[in-house]
Protein backbone atom coordinates (compact mmCIF):
# COMPACT_ATOMS: atom_id res chain seq x y z
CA UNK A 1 70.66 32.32 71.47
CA UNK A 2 73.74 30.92 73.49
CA UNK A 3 77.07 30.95 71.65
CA UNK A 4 79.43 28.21 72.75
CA UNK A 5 82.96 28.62 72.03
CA UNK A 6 84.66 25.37 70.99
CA UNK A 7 88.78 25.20 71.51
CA UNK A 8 90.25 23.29 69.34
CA UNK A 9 92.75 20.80 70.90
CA UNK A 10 91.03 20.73 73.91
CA UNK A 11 88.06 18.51 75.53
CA UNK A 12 85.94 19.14 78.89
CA UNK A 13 83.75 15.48 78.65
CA UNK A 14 81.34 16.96 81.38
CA UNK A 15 81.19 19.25 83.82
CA UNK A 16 83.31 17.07 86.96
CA UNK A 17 86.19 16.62 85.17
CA UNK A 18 89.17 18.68 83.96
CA UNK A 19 89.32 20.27 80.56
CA UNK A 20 93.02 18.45 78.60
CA UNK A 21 94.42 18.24 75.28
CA UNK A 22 92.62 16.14 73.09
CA UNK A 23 95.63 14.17 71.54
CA UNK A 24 97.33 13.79 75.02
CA UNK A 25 94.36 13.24 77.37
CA UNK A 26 96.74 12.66 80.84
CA UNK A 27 97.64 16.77 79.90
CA UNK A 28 95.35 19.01 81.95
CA UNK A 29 94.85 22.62 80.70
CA UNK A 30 95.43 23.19 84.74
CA UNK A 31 98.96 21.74 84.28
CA UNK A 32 100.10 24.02 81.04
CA UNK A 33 98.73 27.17 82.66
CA UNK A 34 101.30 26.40 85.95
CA UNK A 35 104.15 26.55 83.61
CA UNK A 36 102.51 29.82 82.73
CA UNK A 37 101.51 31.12 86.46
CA UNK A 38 104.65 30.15 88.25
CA UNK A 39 107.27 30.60 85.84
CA UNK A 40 105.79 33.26 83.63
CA UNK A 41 106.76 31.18 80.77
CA UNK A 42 105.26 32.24 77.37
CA UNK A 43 103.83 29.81 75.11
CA UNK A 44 106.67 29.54 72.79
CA UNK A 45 108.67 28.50 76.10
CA UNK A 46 105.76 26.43 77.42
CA UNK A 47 106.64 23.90 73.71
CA UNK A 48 110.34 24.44 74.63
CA UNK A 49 110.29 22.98 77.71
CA UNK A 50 107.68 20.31 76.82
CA UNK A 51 108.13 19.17 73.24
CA UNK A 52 105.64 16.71 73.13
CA UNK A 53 103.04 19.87 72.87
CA UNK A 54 102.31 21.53 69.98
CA UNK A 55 102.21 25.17 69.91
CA UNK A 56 98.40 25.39 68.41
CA UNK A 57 97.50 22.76 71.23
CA UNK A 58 99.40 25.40 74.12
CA UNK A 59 97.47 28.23 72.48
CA UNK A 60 94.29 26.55 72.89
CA UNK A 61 95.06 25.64 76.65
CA UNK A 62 95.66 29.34 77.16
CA UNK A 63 93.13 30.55 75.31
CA UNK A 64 90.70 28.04 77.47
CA UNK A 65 91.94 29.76 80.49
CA UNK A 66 91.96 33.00 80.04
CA UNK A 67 87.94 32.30 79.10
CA UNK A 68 87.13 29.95 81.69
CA UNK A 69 89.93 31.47 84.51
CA UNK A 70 87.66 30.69 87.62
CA UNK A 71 87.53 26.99 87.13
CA UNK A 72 90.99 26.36 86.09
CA UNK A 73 92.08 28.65 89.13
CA UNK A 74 89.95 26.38 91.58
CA UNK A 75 91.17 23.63 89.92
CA UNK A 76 94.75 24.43 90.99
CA UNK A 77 94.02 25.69 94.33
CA UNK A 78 92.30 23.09 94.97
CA UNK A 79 95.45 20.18 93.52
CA UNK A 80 97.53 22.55 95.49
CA UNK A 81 95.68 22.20 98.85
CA UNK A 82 95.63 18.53 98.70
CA UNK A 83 99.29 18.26 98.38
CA UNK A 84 99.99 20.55 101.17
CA UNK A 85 99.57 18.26 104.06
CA UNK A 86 101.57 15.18 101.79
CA UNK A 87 104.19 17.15 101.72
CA UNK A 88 104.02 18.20 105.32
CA UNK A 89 103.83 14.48 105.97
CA UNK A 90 107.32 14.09 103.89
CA UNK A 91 109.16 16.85 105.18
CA UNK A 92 112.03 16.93 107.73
């Protein structure tokens, strides 16, 4: 028997696309855990900075990533490797 974890606040419609709050679908989990990664912000501060989240829905997004680290990890590298050259392109 397969246990699968369900996080509230947070939907994954298939496989190809990014797991995001449910209430505020143009909110990636990928763009919560950045605020996390690159500012070391703790959830608390993640709803300061953003008040439009909730802190249950920031929980969830965490808790999503610390489970499923791998894909939201490629996820960024991968955003992060497409912007590269546009901002090559852009810079003086």
């Amino acid at each position: 028997m397969t246990n699968q974890v369900i996080y509230p606040h947070i939907e994954k419609p298939n496989a190809s696309e990014p797991a995001r709050l449910q209430r505020i679908q143009r909110v990636r989990v990928a763009q919560i855990v950045m605020d996390y990664l690159a500012y070391g912000w703790s959830v608390s501060e993640i709803c300061r900075q953003h008040p439009y989240l909730t802190l249950s829905e920031a929980h969830a997004a965490m808790a999503y990533y610390f489970d499923n680290q791998e894909e939201i990890d490629h996820e960024i590298r991968t955003e992060w490797e497409e912007a590269e050259p546009i901002k090559k392109t852009f810079s003086l």
